[in-house]
C-alpha atoms as a PDB file:
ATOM      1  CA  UNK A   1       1.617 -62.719  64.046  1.00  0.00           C
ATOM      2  CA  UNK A   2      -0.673 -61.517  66.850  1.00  0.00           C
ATOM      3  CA  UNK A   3      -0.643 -58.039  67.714  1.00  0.00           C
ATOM      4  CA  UNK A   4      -1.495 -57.537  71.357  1.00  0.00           C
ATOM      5  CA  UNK A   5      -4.783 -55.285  72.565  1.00  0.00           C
ATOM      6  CA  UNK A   6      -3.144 -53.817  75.762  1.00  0.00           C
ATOM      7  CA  UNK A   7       0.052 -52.825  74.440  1.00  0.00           C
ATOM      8  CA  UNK A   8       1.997 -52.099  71.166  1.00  0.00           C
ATOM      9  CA  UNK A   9       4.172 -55.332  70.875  1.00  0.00           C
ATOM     10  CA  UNK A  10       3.576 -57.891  68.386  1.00  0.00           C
ATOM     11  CA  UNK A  11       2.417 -60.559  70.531  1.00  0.00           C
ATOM     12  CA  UNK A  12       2.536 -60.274  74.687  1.00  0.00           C
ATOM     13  CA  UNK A  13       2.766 -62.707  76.839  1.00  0.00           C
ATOM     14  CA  UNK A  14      -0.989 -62.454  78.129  1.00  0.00           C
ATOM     15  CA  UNK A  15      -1.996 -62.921  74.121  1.00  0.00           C
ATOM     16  CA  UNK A  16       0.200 -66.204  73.865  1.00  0.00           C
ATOM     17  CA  UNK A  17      -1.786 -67.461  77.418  1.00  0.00           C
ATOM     18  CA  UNK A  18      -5.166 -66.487  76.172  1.00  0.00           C
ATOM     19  CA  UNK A  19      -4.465 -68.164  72.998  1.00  0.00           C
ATOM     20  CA  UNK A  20      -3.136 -70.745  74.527  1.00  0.00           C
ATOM     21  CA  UNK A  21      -6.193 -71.291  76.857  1.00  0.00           C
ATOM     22  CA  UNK A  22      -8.680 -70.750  74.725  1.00  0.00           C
ATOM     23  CA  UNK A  23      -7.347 -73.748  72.115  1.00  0.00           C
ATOM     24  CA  UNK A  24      -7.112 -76.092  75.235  1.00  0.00           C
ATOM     25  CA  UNK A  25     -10.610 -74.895  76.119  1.00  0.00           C
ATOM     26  CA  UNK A  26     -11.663 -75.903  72.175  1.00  0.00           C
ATOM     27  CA  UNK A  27      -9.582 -79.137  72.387  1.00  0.00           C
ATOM     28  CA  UNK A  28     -11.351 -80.273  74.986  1.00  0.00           C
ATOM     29  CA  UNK A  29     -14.949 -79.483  74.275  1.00  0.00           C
ATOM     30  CA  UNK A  30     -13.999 -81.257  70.580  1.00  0.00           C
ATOM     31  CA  UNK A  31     -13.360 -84.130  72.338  1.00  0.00           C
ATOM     32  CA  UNK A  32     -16.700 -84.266  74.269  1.00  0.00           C
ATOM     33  CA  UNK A  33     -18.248 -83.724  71.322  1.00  0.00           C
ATOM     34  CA  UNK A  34     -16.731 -86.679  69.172  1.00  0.00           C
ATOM     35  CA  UNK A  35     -17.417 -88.599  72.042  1.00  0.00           C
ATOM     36  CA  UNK A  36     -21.119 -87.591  72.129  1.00  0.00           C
ATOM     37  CA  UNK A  37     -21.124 -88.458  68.605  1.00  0.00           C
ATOM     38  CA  UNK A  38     -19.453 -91.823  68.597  1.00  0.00           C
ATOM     39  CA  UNK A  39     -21.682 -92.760  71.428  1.00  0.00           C
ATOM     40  CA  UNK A  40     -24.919 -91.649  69.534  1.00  0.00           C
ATOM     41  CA  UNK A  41     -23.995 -93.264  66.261  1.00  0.00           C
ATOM     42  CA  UNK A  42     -23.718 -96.668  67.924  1.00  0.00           C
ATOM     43  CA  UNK A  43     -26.566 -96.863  69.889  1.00  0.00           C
ATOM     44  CA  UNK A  44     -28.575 -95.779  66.937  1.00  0.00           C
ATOM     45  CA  UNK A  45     -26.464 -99.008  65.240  1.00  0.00           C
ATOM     46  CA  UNK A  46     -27.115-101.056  68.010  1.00  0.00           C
ATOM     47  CA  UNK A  47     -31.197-100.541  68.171  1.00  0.00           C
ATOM     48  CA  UNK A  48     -31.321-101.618  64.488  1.00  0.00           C
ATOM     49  CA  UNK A  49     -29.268-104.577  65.051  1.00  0.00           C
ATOM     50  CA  UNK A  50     -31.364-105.368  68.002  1.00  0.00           C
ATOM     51  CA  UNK A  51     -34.564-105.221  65.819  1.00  0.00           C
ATOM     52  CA  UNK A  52     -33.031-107.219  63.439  1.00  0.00           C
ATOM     53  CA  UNK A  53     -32.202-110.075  66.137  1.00  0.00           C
ATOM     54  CA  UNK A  54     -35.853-109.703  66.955  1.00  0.00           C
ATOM     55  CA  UNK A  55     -37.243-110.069  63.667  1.00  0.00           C
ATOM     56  CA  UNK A  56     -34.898-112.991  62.966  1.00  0.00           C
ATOM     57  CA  UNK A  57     -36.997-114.635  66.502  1.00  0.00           C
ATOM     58  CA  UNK A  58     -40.206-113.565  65.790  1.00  0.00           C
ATOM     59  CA  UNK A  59     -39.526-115.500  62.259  1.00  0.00           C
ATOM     60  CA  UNK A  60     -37.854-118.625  63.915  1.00  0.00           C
ATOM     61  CA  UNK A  61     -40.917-118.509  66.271  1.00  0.00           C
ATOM     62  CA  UNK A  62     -43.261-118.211  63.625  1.00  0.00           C
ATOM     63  CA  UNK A  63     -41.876-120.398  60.771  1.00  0.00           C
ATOM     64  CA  UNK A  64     -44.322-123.427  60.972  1.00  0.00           C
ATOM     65  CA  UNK A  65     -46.109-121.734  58.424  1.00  0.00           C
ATOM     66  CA  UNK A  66     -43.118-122.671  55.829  1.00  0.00           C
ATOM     67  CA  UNK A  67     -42.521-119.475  54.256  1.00  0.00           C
ATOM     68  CA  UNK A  68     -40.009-120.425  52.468  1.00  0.00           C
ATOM     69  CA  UNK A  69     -37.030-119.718  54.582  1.00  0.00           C
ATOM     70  CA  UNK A  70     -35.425-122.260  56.140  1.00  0.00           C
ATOM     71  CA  UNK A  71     -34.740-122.437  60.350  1.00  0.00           C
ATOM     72  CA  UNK A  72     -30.746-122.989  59.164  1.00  0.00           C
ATOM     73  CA  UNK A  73     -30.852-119.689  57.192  1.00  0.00           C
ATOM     74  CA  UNK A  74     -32.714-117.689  60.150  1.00  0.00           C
ATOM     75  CA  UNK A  75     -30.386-119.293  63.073  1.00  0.00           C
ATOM     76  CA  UNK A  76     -27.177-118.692  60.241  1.00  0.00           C
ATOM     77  CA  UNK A  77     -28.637-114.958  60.342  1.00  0.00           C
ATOM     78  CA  UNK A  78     -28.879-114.341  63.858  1.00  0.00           C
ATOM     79  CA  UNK A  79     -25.247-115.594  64.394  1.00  0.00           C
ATOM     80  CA  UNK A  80     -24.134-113.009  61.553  1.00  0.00           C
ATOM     81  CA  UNK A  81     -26.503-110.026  63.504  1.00  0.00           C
ATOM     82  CA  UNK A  82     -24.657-111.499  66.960  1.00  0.00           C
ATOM     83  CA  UNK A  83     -21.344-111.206  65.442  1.00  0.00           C
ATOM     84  CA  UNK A  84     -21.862-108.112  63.851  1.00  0.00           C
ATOM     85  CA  UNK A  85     -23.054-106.755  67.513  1.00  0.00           C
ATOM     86  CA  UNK A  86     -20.255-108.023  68.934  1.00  0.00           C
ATOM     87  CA  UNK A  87     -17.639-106.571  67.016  1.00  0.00           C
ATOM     88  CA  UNK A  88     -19.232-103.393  66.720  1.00  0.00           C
ATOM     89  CA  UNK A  89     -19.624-103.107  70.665  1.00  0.00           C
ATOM     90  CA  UNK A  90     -15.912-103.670  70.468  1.00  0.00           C
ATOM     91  CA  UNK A  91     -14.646-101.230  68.500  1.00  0.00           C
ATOM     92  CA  UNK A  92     -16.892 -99.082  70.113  1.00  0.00           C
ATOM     93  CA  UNK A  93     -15.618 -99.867  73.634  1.00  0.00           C
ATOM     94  CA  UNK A  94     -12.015 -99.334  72.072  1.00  0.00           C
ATOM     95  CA  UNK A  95     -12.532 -96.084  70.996  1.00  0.00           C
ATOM     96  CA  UNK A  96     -14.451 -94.665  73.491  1.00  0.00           C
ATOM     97  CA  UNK A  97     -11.707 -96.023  76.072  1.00  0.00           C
ATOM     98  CA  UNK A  98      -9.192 -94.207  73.900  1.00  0.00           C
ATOM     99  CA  UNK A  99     -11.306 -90.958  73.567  1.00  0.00           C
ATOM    100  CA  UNK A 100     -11.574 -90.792  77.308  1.00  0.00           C
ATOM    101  CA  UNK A 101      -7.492 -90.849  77.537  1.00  0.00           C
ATOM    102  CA  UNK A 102      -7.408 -88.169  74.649  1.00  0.00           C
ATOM    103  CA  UNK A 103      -9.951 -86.002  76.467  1.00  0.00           C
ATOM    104  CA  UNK A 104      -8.079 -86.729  79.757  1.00  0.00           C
ATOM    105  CA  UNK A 105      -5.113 -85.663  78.209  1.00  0.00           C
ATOM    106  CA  UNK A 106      -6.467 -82.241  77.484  1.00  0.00           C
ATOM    107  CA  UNK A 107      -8.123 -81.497  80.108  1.00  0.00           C
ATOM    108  CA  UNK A 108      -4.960 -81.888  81.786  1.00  0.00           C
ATOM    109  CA  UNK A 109      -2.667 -79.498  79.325  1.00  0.00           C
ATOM    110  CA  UNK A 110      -6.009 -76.927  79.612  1.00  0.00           C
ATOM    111  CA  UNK A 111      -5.582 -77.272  83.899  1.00  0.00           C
ATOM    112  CA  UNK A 112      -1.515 -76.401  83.231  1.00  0.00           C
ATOM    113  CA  UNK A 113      -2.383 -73.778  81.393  1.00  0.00           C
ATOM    114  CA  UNK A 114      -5.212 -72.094  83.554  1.00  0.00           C
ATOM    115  CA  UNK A 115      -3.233 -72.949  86.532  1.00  0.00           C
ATOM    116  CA  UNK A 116      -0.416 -70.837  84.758  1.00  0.00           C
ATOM    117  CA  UNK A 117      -2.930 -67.978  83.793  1.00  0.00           C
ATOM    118  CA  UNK A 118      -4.646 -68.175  87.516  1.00  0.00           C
ATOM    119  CA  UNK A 119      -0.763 -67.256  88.918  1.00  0.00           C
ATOM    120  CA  UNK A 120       0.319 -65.051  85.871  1.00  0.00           C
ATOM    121  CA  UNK A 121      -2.961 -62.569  85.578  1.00  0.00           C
ATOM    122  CA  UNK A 122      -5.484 -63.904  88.072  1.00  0.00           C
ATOM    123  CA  UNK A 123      -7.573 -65.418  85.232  1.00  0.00           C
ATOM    124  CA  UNK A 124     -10.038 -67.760  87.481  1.00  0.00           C
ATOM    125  CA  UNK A 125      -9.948 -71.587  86.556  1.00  0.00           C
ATOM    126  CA  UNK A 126     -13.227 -73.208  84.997  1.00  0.00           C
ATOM    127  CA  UNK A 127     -13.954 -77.046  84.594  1.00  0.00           C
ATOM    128  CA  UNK A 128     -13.667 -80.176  85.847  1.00  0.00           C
ATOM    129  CA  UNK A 129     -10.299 -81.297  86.339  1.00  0.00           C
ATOM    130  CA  UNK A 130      -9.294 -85.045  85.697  1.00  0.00           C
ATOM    131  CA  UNK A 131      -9.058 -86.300  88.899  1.00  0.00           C
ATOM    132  CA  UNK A 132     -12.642 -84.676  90.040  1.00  0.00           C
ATOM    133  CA  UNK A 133     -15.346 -87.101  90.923  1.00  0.00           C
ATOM    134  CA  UNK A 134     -17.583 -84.964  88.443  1.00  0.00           C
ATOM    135  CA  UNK A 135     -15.487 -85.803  85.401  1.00  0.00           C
ATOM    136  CA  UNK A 136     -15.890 -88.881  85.815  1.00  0.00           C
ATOM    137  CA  UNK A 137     -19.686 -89.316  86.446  1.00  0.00           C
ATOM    138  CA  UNK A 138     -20.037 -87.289  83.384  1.00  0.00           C
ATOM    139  CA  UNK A 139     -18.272 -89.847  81.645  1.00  0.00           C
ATOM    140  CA  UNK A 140     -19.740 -92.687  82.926  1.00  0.00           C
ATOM    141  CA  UNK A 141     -22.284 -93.292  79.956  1.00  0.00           C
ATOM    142  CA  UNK A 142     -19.281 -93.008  77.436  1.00  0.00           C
ATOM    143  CA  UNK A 143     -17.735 -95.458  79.763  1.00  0.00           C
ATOM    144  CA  UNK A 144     -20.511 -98.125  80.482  1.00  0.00           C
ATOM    145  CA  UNK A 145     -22.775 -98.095  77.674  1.00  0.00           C
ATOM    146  CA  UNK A 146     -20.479-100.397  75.525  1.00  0.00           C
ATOM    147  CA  UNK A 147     -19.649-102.914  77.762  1.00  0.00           C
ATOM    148  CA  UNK A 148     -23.499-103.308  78.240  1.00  0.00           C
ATOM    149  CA  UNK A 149     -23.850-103.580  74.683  1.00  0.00           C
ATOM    150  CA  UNK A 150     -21.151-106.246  74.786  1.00  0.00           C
ATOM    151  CA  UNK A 151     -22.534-108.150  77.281  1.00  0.00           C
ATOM    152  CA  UNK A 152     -25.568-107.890  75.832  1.00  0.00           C
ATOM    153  CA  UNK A 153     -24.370-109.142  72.478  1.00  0.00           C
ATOM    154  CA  UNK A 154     -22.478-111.943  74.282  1.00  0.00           C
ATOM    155  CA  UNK A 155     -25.819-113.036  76.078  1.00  0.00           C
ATOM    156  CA  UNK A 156     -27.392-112.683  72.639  1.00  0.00           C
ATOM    157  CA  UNK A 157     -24.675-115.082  70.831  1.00  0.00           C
ATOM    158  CA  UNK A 158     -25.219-117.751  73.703  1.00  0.00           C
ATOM    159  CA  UNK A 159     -28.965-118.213  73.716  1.00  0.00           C
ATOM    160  CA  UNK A 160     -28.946-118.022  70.041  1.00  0.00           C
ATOM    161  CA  UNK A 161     -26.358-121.162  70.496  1.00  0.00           C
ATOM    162  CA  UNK A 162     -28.751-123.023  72.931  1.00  0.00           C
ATOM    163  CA  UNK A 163     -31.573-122.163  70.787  1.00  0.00           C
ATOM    164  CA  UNK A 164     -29.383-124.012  67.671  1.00  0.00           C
ATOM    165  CA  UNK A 165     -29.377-127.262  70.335  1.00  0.00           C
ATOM    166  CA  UNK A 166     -32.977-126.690  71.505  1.00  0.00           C
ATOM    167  CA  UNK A 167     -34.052-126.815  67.482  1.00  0.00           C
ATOM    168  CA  UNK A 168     -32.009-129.670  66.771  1.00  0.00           C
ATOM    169  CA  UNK A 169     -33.432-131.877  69.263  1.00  0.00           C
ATOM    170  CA  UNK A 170     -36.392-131.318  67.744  1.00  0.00           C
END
């Protein structure tokens, strides 16, 4: 049990709040951080996936030398690297989205809380609240960075599927 620092009862009610406030405070900064994280992890993913498309071109491109691999194995490759993009980009956007509703949902348990501290002891409010325009520019790199990497693996998967019809013209 907590023992209170202003008085001699086991627990008063201005423990309980600060408790209280400082966990919500904690849960929320947790969240940024998985989110930081998350977001790290696959753009560090997605730049080696990228390379690998790019070796896979600068092969195609360079393959008249007959080195062995085939143009069917290289194209086959790049459509497992799109793929792979693709689905990673999507799980990705998934989570983040869900993150963002998790971390929304905190912050908005820590405001209750603060708002109940601010009228109980005059404890002053810090943070961004939900619906604050700064919340959500903060966010806005969690937000838009996998649907660029979508797109970009979607753009990736169609000229990799033109350059399949370009090659078999040939």
């Amino acid at each position: 049990m907590i023992q209170c620092i202003f008085c001699t009862k086991k627990a008063c009610d201005f423990d309980v709040l600060s408790l209280r406030l400082q966990r919500a405070y904690t849960a929320v900064e947790n969240e940024y951080e998985e989110n930081d994280r998350r977001l790290n992890w696959s753009l560090i993913f997605h730049a080696f996936l990228f390379q690998a498309y790019v070796i896979c071109l600068q092969t195609l491109s360079n393959n008249s030398d007959n080195s062995g691999i085939s143009s069917s194995q290289i194209l086959l490759m790049l459509f497992v690297i799109c793929i792979v993009g693709t689905l990673t980009a999507l799980i990705t956007l998934i989570s983040t989205r869900s993150a963002i509703k998790a971390l929304e949902s905190a912050k908005e348990i820590r405001q209750k809380i603060s708002q109940e501290a601010l009228k109980k002891y005059g404890i002053e409010i810090f943070g961004y609240s939900v619906t604050d325009k700064l919340h959500n520019k903060g966010l806005l790199p969690t937000r838009a960075f996998p649907w660029i990497l979508l797109v970009a693996w979607l753009v990736a998967v169609y000229l990799s599927l033109c350059l399949t019809q370009c090659l078999s013209l040939v």
